[in-house]
Protein backbone atom coordinates (compact mmCIF):
# COMPACT_ATOMS: atom_id res chain seq x y z
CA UNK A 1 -2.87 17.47 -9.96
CA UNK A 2 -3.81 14.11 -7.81
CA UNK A 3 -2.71 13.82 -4.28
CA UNK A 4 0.00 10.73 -4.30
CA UNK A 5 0.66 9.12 -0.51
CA UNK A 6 3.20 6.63 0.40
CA UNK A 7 2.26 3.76 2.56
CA UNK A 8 5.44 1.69 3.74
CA UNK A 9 4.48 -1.77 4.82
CA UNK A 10 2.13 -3.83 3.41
CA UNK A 11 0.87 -5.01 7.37
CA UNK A 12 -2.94 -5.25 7.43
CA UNK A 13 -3.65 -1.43 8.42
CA UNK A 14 -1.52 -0.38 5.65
CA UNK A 15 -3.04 -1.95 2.97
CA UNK A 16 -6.34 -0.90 4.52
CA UNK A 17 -5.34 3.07 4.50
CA UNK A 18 -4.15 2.23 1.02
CA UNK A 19 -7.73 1.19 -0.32
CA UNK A 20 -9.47 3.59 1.70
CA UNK A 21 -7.54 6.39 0.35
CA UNK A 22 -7.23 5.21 -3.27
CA UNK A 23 -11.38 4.87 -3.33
CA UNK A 24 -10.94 8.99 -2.17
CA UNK A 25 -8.92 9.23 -5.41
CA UNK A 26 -5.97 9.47 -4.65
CA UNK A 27 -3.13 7.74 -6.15
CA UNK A 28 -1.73 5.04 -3.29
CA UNK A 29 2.45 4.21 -3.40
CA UNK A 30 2.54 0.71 -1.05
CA UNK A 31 6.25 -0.08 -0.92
CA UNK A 32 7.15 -3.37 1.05
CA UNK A 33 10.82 -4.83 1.49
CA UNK A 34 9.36 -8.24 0.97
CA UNK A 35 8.76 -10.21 -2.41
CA UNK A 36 4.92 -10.48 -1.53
CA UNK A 37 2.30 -7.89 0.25
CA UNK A 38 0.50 -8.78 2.86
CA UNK A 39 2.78 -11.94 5.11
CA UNK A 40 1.89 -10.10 8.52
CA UNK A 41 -1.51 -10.43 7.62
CA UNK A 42 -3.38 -12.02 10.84
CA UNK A 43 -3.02 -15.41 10.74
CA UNK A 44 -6.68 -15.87 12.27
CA UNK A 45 -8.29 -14.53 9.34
CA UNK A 46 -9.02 -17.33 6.60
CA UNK A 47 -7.22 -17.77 3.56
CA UNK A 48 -9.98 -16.77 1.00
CA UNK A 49 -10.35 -13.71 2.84
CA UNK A 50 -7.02 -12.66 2.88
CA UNK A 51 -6.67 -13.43 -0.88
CA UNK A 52 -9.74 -11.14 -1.28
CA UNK A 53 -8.13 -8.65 0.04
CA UNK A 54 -5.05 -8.62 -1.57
CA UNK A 55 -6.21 -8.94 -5.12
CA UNK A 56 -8.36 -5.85 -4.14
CA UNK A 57 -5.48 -3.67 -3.83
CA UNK A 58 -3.52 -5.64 -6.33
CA UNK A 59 -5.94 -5.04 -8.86
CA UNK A 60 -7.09 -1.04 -7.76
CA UNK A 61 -6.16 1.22 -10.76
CA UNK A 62 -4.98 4.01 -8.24
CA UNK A 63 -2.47 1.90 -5.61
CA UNK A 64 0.49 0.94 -7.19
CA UNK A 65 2.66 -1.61 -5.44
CA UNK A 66 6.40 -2.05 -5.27
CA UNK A 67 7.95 -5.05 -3.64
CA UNK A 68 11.38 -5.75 -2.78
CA UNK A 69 11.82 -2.37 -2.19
CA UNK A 70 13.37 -0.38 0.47
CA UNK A 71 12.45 3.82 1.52
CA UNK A 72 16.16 5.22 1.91
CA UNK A 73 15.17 8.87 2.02
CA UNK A 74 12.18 11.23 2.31
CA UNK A 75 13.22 15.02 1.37
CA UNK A 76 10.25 17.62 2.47
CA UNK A 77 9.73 20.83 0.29
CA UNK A 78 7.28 23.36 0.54
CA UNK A 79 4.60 21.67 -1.64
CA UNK A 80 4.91 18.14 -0.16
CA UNK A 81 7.73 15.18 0.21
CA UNK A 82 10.19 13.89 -2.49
């Protein structure tokens, strides 16, 4: 069975964890309450760069992204969270 993690926020050290861990193999949950990943991106960084970025983790087979979306509850059981 794959580890699964849940990253909430798509701010720039989220979606950093998120590629890190998903090139470890492991299958990466980004939920963000906004329409798009990535607005609290630094605003310093250039545009291309930022776009880099974000297609990276848009396009990773093992992070999965769900926008518009909101964490209501996190249950823990003995083998992980639910």
């Amino acid at each position: 069975m794959e580890k699964e993690v849940l990253i909430i926020g798509s701010s720039a050290s989220g979606l950093q964890a998120a590629k890190n861990l998903a090139d470890l193999g492991m299958i990466v949950h980004v939920v963000e309450s906004a329409p798009f990943i990535g607005q609290a991106l630094d605003e310093k960084i250039p545009s291309y760069q930022k776009n880099t970025h974000l297609l990276e983790i848009l396009k990773h087979p093992q992070i999965k992204v769900w926008t518009n979306t909101k964490v209501i509850d996190v249950d823990k059981e003995s083998t992980g969270y639910l």
